[in-house]
C-alpha atoms as a PDB file:
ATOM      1  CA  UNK A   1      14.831  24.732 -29.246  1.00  0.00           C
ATOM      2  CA  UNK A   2      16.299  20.966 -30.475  1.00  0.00           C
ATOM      3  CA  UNK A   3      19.312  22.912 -30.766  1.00  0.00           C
ATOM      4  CA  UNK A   4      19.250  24.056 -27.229  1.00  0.00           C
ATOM      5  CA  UNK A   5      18.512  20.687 -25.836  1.00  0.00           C
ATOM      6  CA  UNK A   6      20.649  18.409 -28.144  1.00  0.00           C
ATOM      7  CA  UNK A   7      23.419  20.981 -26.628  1.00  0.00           C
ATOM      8  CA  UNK A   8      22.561  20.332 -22.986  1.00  0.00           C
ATOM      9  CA  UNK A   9      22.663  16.665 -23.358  1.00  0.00           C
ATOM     10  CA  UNK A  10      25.921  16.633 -24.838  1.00  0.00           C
ATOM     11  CA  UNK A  11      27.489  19.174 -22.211  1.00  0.00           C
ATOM     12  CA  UNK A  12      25.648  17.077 -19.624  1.00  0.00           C
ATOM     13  CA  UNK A  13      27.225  13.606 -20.955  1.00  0.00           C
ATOM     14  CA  UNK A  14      30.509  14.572 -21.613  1.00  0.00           C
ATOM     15  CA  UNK A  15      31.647  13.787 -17.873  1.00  0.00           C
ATOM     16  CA  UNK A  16      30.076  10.450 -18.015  1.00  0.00           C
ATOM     17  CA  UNK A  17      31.922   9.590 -21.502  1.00  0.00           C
ATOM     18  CA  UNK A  18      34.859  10.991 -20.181  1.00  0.00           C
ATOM     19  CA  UNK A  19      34.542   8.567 -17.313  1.00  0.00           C
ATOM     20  CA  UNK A  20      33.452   5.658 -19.132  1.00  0.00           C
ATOM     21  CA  UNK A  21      36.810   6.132 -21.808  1.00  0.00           C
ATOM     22  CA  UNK A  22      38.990   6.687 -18.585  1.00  0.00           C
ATOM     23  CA  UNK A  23      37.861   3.176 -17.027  1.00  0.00           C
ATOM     24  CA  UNK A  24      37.890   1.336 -20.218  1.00  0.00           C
ATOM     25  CA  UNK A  25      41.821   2.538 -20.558  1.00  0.00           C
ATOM     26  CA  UNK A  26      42.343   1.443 -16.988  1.00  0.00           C
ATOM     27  CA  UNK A  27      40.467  -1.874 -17.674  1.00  0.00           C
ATOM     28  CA  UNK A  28      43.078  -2.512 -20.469  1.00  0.00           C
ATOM     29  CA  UNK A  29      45.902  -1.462 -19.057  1.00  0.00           C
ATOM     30  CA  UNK A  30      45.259  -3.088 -16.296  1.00  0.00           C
ATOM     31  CA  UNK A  31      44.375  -6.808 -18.224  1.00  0.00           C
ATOM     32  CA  UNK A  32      47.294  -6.120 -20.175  1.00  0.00           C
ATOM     33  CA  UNK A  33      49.425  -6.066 -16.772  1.00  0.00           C
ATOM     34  CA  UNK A  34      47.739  -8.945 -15.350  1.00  0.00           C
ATOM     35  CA  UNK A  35      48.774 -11.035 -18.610  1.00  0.00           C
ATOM     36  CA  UNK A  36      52.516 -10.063 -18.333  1.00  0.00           C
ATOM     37  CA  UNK A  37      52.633 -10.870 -14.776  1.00  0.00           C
ATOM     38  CA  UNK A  38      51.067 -14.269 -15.539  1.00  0.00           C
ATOM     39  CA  UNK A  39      53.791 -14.390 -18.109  1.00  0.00           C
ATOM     40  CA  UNK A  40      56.550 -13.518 -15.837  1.00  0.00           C
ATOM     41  CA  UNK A  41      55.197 -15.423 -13.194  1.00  0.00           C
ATOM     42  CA  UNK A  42      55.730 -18.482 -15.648  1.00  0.00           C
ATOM     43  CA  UNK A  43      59.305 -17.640 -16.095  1.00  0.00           C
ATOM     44  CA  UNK A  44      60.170 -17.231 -13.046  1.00  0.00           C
ATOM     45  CA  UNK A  45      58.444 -20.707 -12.232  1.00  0.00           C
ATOM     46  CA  UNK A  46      61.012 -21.989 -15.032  1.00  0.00           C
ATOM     47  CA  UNK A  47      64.084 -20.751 -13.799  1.00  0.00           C
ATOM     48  CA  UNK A  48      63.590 -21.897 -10.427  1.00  0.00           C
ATOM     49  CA  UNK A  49      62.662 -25.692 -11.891  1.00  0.00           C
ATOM     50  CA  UNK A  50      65.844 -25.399 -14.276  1.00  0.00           C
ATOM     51  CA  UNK A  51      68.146 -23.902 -10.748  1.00  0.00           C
ATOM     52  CA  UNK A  52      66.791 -27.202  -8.898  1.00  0.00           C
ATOM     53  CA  UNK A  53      67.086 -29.461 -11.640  1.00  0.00           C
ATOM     54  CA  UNK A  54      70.681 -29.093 -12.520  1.00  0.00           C
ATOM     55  CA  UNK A  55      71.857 -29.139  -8.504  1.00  0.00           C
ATOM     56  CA  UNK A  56      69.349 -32.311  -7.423  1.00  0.00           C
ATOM     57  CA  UNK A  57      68.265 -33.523 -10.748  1.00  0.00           C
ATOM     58  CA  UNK A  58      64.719 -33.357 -12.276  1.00  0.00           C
ATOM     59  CA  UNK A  59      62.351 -35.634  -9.950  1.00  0.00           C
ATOM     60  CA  UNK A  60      63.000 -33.044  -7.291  1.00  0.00           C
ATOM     61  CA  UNK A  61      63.249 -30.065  -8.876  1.00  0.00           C
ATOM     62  CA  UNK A  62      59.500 -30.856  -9.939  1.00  0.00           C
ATOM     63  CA  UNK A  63      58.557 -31.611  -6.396  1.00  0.00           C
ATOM     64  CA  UNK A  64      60.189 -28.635  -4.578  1.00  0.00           C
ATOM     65  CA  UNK A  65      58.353 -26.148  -6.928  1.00  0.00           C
ATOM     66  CA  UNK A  66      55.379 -28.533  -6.702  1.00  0.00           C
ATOM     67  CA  UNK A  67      55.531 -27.951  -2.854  1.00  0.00           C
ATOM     68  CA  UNK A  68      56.241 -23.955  -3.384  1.00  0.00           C
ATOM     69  CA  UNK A  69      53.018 -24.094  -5.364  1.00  0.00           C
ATOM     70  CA  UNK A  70      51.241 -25.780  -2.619  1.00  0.00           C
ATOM     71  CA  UNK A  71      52.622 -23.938  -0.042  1.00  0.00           C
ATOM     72  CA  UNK A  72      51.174 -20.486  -1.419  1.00  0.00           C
ATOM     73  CA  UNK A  73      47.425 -22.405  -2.128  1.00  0.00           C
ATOM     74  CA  UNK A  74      47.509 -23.448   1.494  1.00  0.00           C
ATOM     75  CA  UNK A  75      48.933 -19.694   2.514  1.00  0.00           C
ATOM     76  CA  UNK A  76      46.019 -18.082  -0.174  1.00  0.00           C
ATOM     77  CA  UNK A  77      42.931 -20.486   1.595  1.00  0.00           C
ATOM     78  CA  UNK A  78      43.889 -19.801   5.420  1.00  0.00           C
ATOM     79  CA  UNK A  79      44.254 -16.097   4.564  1.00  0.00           C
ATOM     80  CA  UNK A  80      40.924 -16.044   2.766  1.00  0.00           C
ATOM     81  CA  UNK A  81      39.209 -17.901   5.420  1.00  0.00           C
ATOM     82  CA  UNK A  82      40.395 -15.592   8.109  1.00  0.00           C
ATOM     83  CA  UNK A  83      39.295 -12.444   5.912  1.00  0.00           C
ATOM     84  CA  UNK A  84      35.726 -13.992   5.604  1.00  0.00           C
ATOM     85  CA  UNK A  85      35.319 -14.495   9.658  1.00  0.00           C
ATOM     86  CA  UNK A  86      36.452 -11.153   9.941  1.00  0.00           C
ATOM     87  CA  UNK A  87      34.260  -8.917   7.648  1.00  0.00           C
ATOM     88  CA  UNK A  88      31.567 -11.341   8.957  1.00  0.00           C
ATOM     89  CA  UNK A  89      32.051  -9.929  12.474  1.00  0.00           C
ATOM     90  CA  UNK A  90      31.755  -6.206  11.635  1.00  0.00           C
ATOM     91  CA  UNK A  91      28.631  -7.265   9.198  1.00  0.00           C
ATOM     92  CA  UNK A  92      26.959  -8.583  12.833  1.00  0.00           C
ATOM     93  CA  UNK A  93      27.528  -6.018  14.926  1.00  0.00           C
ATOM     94  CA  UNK A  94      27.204  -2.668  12.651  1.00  0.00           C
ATOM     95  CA  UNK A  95      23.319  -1.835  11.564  1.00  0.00           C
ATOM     96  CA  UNK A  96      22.412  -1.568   8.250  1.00  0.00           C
ATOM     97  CA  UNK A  97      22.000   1.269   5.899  1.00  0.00           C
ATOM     98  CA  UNK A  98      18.632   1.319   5.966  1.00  0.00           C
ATOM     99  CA  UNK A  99      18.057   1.215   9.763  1.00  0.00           C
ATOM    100  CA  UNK A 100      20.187   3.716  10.116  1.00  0.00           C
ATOM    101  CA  UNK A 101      18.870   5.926   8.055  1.00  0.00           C
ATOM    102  CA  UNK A 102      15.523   4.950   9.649  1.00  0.00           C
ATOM    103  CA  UNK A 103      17.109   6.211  12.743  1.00  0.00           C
ATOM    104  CA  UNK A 104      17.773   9.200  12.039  1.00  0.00           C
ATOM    105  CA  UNK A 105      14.701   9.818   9.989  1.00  0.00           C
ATOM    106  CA  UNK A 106      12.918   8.853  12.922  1.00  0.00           C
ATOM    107  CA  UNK A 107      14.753  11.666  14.735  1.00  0.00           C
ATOM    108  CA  UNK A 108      13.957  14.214  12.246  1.00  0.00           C
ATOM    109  CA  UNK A 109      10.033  13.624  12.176  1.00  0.00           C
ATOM    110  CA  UNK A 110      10.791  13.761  16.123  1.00  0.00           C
ATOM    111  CA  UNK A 111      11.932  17.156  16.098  1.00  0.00           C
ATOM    112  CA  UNK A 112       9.880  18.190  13.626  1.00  0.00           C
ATOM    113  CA  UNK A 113       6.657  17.065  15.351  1.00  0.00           C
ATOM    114  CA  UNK A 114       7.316  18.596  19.000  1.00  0.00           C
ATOM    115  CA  UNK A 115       6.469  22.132  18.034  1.00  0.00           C
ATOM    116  CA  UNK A 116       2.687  20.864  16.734  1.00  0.00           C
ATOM    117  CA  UNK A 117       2.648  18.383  19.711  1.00  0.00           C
ATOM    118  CA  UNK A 118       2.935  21.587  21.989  1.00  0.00           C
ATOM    119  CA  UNK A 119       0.586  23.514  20.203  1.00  0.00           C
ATOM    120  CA  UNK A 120      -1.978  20.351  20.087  1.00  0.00           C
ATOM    121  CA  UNK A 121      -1.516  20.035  24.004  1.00  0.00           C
ATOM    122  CA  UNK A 122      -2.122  23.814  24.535  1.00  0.00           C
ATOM    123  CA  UNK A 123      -5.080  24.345  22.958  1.00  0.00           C
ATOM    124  CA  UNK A 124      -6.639  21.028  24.828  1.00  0.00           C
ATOM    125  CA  UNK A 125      -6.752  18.482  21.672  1.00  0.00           C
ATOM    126  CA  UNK A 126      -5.551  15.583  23.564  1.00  0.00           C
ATOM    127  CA  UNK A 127      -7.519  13.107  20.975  1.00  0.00           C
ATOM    128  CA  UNK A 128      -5.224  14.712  18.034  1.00  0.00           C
ATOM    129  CA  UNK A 129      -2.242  14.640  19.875  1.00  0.00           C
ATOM    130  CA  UNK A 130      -2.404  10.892  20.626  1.00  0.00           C
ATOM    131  CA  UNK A 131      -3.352  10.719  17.343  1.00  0.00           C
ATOM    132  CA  UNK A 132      -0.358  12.555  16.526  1.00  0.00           C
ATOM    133  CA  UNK A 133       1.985  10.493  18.286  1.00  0.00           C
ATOM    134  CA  UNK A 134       0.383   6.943  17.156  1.00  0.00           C
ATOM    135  CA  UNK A 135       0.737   7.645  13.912  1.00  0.00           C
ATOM    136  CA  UNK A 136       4.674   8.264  14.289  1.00  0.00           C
ATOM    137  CA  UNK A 137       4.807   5.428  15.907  1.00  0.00           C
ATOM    138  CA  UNK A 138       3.596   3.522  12.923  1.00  0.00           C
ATOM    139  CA  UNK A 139       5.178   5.165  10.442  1.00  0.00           C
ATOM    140  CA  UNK A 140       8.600   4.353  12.016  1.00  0.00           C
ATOM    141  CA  UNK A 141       7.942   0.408  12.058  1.00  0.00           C
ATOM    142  CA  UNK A 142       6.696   0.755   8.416  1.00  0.00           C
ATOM    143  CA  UNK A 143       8.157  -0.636   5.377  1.00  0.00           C
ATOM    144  CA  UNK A 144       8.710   2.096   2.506  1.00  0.00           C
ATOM    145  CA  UNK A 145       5.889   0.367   0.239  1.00  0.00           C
ATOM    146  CA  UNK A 146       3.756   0.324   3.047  1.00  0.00           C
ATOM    147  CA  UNK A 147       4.268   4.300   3.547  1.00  0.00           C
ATOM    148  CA  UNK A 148       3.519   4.489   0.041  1.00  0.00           C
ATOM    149  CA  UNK A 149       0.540   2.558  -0.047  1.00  0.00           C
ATOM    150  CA  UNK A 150      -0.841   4.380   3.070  1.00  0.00           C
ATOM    151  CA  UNK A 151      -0.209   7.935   1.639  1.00  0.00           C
ATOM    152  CA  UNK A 152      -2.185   7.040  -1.613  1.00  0.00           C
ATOM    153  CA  UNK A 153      -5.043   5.971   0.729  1.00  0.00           C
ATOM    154  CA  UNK A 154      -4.604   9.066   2.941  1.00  0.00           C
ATOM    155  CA  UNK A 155      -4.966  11.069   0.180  1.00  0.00           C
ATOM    156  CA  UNK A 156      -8.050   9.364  -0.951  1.00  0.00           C
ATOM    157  CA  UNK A 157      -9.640   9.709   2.214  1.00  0.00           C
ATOM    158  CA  UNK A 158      -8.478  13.315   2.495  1.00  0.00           C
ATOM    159  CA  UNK A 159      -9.889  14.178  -1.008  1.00  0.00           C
ATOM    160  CA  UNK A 160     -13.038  12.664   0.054  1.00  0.00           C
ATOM    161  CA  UNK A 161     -13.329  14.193   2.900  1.00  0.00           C
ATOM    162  CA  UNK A 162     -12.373  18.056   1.197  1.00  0.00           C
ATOM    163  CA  UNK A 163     -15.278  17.437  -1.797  1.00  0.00           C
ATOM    164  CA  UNK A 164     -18.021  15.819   0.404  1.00  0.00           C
ATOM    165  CA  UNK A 165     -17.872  12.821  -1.901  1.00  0.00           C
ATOM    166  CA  UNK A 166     -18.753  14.759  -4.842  1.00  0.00           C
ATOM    167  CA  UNK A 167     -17.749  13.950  -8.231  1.00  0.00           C
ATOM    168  CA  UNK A 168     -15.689  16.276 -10.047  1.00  0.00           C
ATOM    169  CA  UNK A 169     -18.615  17.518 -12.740  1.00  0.00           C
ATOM    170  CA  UNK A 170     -21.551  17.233 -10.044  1.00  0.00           C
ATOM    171  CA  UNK A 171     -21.541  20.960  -8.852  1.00  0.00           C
ATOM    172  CA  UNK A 172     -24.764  20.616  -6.575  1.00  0.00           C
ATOM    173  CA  UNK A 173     -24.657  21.994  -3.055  1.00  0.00           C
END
């Protein structure tokens, strides 16, 4: 049987290790390209500097890639700025993941609860129905620990109200 289960584990890693080993490559390939960009970056930086120097001498050569430099920062900040304001907009007006998924949980229970609502209003239990529908109504402005915490009470109450109160060993009735 250890056999059997030390097998499943490994057939049921082997994706995941796969994975992992794939994005560690990536991760290293990837650093590895980012240095000899750097690198080439710095090169490049050099042979413009040397291309100014020897037509207007050294003093502006510095300054003009100086200014390039600057140029990009300033070009890098405005563009980062204007990214921010605008995934800040969407961030405003779209709901969250978790009310919409409230949402449409809400729906579900909705539909789910009309059938007993008609049967409830049929046989003449008004009391249950409004019952019924209170109780969705608070569940849908509940928090999920609050959900929890009432369905541990509810099924207190409800096991409490199945035994009479009895204790498990007390067998009297």
């Amino acid at each position: 049987m250890k056999a059997f289960f030390e097998r499943l584990i490994r057939e049921a890693t082997a994706p995941i290790k796969r994975g992992i080993a794939r994005f560690v490559q990536s991760a290293v390939l990837l650093s590895i390209a980012g240095i000899c960009l750097i690198i080439m970056w710095g090169f490049l930086t050099a042979a413009l500097f040397i291309f100014l120097e020897d037509r207007y001498g050294g003093t502006i050569a510095a300054l003009a890639v100086a200014g390039v430099y600057l140029f990009f920062a300033i070009v890098c900040v405005v563009v980062l700025k204007i990214m921010q304001r605008s995934a800040a907009k969407p961030e405003e007006l779209q709901p969250t993941f978790a009310a919409a998924t409230s949402d449409v949980v809400a729906e579900e229970v909705q539909r789910a609860a009309e059938p007993w609502m008609e049967i409830l209003e049929t046989a003449g239990l008004y009391r249950e129905r409004a019952a019924l529908l209170m109780s969705g109504e608070a569940l849908h402005k509940m928090k999920p620990m609050q959900l929890v915490g009432m369905a541990v009470l509810g099924g207190f109450v409800f096991g409490r109200v199945i035994t009479g109160g009895r204790r498990r060993g007390d067998k009297s009735n």
